[in-house]
PDB file of N, CA and C in Angstrom:
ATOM      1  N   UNK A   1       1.955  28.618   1.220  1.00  0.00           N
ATOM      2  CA  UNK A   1       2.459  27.264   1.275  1.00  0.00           C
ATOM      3  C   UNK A   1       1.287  26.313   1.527  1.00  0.00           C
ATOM      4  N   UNK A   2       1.090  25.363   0.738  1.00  0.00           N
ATOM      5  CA  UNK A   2       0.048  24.502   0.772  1.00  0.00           C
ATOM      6  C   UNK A   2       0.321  23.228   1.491  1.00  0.00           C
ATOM      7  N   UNK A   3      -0.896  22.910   1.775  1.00  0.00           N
ATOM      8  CA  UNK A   3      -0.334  21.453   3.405  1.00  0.00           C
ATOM      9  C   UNK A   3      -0.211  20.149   2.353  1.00  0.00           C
ATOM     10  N   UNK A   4       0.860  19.597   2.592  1.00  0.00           N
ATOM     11  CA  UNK A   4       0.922  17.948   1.808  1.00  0.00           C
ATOM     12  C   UNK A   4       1.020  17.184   2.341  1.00  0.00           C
ATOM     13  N   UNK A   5       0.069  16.918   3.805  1.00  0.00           N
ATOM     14  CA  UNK A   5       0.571  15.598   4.762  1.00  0.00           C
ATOM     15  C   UNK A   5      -0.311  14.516   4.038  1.00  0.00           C
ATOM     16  N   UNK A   6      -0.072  13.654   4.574  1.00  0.00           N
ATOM     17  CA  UNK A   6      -0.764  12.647   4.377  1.00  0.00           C
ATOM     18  C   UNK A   6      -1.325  12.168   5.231  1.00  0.00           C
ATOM     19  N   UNK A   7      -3.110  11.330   5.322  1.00  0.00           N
ATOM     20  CA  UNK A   7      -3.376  11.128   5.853  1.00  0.00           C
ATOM     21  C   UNK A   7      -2.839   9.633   6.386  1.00  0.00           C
ATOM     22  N   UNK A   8      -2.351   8.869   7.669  1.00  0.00           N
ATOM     23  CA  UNK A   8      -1.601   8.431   7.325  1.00  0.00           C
ATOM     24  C   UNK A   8      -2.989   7.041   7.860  1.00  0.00           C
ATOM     25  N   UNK A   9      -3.578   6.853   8.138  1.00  0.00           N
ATOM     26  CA  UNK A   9      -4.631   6.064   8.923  1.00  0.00           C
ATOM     27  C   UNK A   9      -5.042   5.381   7.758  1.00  0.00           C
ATOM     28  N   UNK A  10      -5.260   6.727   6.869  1.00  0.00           N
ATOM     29  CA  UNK A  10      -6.373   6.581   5.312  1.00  0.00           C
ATOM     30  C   UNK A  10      -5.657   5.607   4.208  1.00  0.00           C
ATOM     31  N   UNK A  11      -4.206   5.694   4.628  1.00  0.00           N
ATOM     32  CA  UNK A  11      -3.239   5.303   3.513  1.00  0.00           C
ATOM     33  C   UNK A  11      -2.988   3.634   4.374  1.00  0.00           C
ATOM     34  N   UNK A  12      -2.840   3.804   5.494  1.00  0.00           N
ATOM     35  CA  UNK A  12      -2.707   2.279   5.869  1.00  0.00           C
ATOM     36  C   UNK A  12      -3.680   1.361   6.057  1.00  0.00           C
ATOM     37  N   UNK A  13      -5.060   1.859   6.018  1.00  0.00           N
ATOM     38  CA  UNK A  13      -5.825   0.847   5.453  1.00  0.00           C
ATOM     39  C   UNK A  13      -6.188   0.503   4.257  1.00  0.00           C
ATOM     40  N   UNK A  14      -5.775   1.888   3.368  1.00  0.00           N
ATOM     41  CA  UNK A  14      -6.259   1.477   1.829  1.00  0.00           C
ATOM     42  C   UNK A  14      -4.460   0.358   1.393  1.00  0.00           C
ATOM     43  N   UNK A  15      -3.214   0.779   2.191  1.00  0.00           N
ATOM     44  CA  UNK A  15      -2.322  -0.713   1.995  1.00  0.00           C
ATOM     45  C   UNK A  15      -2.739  -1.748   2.245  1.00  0.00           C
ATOM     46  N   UNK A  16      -3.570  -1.756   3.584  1.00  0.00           N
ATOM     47  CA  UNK A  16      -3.884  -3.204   3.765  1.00  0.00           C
ATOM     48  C   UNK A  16      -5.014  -4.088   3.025  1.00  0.00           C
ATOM     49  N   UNK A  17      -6.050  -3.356   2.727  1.00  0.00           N
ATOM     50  CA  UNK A  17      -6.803  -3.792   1.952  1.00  0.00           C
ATOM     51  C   UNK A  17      -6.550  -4.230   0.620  1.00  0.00           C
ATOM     52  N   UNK A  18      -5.425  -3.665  -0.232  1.00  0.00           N
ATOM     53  CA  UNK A  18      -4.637  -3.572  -1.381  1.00  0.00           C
ATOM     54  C   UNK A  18      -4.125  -4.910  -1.454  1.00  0.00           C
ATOM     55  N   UNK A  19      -3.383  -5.289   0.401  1.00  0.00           N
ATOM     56  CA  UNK A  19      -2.629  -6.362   0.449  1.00  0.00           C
ATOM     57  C   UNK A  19      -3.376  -7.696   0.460  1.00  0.00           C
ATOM     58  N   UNK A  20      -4.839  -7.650   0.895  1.00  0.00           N
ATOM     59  CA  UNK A  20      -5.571  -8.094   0.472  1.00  0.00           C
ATOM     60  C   UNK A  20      -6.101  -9.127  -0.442  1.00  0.00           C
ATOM     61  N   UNK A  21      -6.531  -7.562  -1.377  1.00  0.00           N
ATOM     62  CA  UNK A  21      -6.825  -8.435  -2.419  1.00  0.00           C
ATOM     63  C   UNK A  21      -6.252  -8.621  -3.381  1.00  0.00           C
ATOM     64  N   UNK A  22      -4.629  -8.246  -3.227  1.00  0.00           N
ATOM     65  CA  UNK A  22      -3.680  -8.851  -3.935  1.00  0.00           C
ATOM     66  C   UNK A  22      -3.274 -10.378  -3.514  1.00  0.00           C
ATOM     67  N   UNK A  23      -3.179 -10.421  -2.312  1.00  0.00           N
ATOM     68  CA  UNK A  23      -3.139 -12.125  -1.982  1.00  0.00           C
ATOM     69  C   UNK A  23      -4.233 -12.657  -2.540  1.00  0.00           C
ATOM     70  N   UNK A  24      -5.700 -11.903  -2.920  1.00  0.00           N
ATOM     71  CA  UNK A  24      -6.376 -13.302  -2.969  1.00  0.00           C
ATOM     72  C   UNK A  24      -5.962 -13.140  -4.839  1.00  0.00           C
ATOM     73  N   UNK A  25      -5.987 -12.151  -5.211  1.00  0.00           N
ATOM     74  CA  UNK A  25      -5.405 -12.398  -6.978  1.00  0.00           C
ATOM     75  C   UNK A  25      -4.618 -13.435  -7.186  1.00  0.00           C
ATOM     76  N   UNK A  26      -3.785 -13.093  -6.179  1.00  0.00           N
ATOM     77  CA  UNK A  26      -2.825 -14.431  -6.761  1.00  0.00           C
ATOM     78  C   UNK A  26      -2.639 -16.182  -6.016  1.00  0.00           C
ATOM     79  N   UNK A  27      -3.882 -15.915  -5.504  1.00  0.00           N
ATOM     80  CA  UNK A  27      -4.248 -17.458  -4.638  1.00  0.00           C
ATOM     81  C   UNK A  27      -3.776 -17.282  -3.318  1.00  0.00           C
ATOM     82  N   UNK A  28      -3.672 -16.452  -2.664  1.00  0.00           N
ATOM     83  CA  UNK A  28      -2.873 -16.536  -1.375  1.00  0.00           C
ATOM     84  C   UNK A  28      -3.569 -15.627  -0.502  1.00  0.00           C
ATOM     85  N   UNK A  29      -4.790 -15.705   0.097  1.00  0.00           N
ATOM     86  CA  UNK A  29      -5.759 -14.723   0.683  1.00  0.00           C
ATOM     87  C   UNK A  29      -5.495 -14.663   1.909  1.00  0.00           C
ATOM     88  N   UNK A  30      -4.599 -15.401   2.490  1.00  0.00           N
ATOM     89  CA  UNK A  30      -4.224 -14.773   4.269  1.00  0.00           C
ATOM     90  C   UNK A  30      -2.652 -14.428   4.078  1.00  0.00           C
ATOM     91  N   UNK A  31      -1.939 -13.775   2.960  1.00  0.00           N
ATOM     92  CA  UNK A  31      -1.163 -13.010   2.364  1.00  0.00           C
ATOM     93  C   UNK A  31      -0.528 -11.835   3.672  1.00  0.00           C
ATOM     94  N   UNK A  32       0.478 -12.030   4.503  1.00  0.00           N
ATOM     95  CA  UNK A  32       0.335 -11.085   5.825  1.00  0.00           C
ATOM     96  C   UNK A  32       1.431  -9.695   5.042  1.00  0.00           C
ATOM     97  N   UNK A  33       1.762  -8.832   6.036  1.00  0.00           N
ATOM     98  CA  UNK A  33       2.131  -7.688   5.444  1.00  0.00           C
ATOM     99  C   UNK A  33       3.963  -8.409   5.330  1.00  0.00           C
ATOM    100  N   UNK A  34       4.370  -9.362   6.349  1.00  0.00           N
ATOM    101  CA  UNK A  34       6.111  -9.269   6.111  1.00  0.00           C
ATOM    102  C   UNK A  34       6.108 -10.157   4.213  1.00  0.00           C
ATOM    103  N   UNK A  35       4.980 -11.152   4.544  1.00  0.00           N
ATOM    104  CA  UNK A  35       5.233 -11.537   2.872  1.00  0.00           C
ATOM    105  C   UNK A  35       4.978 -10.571   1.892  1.00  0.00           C
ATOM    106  N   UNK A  36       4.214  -9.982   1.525  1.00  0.00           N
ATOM    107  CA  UNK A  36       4.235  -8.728   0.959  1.00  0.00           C
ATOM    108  C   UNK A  36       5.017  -7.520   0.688  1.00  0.00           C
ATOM    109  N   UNK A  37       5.712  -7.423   1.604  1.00  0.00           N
ATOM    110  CA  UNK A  37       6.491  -6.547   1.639  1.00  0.00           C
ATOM    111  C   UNK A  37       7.773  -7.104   1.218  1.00  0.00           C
ATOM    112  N   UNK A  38       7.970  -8.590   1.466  1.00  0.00           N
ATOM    113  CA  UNK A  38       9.045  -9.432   0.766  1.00  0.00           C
ATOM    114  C   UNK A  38       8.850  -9.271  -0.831  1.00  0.00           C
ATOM    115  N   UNK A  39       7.468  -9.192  -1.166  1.00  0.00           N
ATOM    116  CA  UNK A  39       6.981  -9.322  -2.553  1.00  0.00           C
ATOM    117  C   UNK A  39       7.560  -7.928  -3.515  1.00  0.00           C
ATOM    118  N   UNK A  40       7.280  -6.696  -2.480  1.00  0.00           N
ATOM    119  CA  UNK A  40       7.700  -5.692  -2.488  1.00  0.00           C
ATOM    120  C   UNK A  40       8.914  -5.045  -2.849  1.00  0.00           C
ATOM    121  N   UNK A  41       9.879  -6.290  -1.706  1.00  0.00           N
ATOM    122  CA  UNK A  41      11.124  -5.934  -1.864  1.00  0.00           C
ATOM    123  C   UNK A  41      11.813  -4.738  -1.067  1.00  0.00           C
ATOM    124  N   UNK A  42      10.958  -4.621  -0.162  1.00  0.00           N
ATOM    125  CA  UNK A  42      11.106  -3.729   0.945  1.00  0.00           C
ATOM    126  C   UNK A  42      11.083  -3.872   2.267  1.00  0.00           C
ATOM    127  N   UNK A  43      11.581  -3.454   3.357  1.00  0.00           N
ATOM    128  CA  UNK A  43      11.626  -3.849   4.598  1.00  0.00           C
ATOM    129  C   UNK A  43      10.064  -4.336   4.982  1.00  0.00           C
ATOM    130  N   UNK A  44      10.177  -5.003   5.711  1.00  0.00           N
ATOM    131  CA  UNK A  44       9.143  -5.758   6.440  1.00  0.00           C
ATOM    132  C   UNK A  44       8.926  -4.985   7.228  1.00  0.00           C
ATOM    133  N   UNK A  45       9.079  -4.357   8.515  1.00  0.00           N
ATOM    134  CA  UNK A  45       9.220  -3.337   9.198  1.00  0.00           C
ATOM    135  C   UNK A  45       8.892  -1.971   8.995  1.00  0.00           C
ATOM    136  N   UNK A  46       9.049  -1.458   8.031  1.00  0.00           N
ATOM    137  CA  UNK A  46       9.181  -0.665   7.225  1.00  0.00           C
ATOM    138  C   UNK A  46       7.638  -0.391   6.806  1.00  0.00           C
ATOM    139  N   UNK A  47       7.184  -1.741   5.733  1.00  0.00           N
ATOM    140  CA  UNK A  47       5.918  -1.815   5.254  1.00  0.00           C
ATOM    141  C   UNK A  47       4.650  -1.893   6.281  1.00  0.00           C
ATOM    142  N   UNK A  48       5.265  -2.583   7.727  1.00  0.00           N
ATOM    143  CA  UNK A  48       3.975  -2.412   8.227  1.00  0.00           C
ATOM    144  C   UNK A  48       3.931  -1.466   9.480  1.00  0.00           C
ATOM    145  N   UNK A  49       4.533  -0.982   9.009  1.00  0.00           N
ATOM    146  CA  UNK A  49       4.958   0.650  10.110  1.00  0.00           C
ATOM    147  C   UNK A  49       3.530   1.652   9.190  1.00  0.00           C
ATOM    148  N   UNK A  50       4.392   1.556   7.819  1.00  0.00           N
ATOM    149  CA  UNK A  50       2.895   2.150   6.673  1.00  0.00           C
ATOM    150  C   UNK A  50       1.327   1.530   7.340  1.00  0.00           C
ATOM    151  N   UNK A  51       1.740   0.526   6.738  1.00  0.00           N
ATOM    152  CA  UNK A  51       0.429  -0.484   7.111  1.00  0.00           C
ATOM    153  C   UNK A  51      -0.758   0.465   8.095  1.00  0.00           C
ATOM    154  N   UNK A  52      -0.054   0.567   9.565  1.00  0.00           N
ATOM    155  CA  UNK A  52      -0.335   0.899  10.605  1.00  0.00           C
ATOM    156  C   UNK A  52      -0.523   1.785  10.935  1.00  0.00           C
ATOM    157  N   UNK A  53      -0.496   3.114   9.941  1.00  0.00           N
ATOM    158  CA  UNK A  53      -0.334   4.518  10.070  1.00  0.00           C
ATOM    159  C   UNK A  53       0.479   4.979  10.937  1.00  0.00           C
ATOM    160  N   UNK A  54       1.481   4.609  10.930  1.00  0.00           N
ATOM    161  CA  UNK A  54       2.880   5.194  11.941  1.00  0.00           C
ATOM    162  C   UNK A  54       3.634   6.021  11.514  1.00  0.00           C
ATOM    163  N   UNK A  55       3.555   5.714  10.548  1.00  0.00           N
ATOM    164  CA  UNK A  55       4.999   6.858   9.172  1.00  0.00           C
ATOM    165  C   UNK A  55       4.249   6.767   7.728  1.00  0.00           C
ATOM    166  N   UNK A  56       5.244   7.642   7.423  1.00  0.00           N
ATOM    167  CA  UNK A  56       4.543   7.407   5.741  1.00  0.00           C
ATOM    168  C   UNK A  56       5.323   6.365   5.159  1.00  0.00           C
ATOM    169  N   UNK A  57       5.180   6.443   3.995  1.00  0.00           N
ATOM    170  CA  UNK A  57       5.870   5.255   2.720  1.00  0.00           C
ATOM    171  C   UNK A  57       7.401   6.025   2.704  1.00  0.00           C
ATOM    172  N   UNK A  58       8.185   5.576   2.182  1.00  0.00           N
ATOM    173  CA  UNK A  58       9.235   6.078   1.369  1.00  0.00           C
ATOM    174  C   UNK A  58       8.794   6.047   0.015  1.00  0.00           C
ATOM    175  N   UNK A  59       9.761   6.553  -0.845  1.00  0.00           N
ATOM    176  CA  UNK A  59       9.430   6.275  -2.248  1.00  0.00           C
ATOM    177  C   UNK A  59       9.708   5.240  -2.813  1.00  0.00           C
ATOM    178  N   UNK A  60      10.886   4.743  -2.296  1.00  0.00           N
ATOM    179  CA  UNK A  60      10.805   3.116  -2.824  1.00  0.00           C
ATOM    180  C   UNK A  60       9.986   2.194  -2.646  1.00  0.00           C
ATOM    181  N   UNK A  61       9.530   2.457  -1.873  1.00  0.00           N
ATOM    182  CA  UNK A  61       8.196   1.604  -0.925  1.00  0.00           C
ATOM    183  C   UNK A  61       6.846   2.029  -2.154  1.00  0.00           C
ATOM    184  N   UNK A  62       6.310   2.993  -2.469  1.00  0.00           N
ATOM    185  CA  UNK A  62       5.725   3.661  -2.999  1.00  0.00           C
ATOM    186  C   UNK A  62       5.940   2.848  -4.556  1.00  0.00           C
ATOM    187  N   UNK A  63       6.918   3.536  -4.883  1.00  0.00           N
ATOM    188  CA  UNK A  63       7.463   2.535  -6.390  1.00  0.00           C
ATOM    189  C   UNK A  63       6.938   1.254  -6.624  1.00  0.00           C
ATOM    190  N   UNK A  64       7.392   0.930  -5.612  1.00  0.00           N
ATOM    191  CA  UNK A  64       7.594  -0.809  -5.501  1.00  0.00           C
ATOM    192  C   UNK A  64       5.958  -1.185  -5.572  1.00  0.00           C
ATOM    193  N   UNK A  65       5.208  -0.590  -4.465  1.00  0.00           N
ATOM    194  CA  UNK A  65       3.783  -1.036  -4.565  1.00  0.00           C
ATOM    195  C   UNK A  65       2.774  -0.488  -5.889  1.00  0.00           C
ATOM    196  N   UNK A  66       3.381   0.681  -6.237  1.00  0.00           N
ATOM    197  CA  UNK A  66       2.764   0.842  -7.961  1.00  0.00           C
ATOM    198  C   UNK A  66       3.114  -0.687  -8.875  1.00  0.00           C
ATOM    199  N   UNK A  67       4.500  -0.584  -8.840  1.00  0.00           N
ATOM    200  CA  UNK A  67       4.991  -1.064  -9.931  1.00  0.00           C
ATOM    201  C   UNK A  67       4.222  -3.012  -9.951  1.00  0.00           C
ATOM    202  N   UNK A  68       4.029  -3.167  -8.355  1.00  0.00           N
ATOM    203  CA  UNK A  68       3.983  -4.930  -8.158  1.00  0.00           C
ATOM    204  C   UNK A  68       2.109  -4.830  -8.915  1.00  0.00           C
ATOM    205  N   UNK A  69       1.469  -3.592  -7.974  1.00  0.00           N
ATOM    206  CA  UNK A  69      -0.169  -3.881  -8.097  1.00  0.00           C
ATOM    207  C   UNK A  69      -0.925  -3.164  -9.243  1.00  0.00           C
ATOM    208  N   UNK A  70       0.240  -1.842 -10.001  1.00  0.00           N
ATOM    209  CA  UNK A  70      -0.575  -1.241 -10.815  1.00  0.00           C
ATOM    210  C   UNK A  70      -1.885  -0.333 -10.561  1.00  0.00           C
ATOM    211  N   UNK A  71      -1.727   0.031  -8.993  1.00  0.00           N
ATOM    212  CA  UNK A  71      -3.091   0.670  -8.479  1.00  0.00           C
ATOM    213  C   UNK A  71      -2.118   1.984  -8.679  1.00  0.00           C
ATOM    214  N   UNK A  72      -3.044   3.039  -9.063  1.00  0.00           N
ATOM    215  CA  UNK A  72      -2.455   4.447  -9.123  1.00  0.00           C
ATOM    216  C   UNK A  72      -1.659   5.090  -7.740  1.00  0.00           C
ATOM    217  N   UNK A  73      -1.004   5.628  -7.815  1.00  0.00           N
ATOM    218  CA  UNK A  73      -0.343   6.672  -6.437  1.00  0.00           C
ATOM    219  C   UNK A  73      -1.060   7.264  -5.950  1.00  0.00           C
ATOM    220  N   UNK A  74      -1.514   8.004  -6.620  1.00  0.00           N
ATOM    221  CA  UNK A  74      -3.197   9.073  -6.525  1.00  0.00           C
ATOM    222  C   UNK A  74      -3.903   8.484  -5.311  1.00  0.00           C
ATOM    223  N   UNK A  75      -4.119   7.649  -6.026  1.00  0.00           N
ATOM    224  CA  UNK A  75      -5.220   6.756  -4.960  1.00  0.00           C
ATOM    225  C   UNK A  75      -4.889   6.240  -3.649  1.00  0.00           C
ATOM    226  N   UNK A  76      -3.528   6.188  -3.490  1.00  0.00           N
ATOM    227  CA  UNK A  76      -3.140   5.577  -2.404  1.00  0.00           C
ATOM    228  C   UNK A  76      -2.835   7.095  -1.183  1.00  0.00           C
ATOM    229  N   UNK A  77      -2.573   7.761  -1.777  1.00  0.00           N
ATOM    230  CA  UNK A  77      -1.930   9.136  -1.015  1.00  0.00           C
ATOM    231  C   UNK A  77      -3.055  10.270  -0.667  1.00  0.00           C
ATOM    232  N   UNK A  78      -3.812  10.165  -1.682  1.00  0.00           N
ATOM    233  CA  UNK A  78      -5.004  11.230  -1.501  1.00  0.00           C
ATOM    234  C   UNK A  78      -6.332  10.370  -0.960  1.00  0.00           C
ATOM    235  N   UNK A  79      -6.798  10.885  -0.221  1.00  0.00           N
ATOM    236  CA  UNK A  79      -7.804  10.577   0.790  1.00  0.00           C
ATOM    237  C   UNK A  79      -9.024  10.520  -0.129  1.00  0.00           C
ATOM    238  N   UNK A  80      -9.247  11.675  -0.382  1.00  0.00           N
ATOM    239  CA  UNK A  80     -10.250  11.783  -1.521  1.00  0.00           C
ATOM    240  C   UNK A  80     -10.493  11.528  -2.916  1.00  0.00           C
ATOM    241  N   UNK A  81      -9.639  10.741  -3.297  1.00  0.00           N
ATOM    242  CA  UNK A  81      -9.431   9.728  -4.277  1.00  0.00           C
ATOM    243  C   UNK A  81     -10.276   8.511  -4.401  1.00  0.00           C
ATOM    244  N   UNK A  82     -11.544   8.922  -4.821  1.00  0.00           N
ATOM    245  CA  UNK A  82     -12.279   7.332  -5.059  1.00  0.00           C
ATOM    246  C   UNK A  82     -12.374   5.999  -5.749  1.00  0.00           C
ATOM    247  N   UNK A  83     -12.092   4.855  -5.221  1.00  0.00           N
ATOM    248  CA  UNK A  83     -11.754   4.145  -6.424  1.00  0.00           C
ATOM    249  C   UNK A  83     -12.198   2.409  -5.506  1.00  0.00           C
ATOM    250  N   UNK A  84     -11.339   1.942  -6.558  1.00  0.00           N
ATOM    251  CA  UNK A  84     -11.353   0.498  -5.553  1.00  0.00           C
ATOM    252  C   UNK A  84     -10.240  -0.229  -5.431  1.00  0.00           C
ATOM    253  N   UNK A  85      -9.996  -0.887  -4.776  1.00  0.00           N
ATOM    254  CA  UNK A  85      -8.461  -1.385  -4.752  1.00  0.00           C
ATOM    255  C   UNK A  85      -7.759  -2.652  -5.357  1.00  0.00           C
ATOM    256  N   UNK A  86      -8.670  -2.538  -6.072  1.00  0.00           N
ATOM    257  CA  UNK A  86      -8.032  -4.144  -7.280  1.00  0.00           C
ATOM    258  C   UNK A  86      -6.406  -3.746  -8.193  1.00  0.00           C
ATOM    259  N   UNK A  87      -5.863  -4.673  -7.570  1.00  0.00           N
ATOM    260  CA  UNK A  87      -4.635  -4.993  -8.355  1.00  0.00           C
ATOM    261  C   UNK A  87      -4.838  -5.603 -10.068  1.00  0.00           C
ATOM    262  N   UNK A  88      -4.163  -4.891 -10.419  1.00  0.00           N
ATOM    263  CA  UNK A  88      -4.615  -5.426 -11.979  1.00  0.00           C
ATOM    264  C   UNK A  88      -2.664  -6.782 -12.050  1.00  0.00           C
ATOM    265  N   UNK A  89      -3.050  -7.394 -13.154  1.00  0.00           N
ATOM    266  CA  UNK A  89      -2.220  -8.218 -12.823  1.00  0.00           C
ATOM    267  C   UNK A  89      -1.174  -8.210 -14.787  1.00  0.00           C
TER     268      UNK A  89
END
């Protein structure tokens, strides 16, 4: 049986950074996590529980942040996934 945790520290700063520089893409660079997560369409609570490395994502949560920023899953879940975190638009 192979381990599938997630790192969860690794994943809530590569959200926040994501959240980032998705606010500044779209003109809004102090962009906080409850607007975002409004953007999202997902609990506020919820998103910055992620954020914070407290819990993991759900999958809707997950969905939702593919589908808004277009940054791969890959990248967000695997630690060792190198990349950068630009939202394509």
């Amino acid at each position: 049986m192979s381990d599938h945790t997630i790192d969860l520290e690794t994943l809530g700063e590569r959200l926040a950074g994501v959240r980032r520089t998705y606010g500044e893409s779209i003109d809004l660079p102090n962009l906080g996590s409850d607007a975002f997560a409004t953007l999202l369409g997902v609990p506020a609570t919820a998103y910055a529980s992620c954020e914070r490395g407290e819990r993991e994502p759900t999958v809707d949560l997950l969905v939702a942040l593919r589908n808004r920023t277009r940054i791969s899953l890959d990248w967000f879940l695997d630690p060792n996934q190198p990349g950068a975190n630009r939202p394509s638009q």
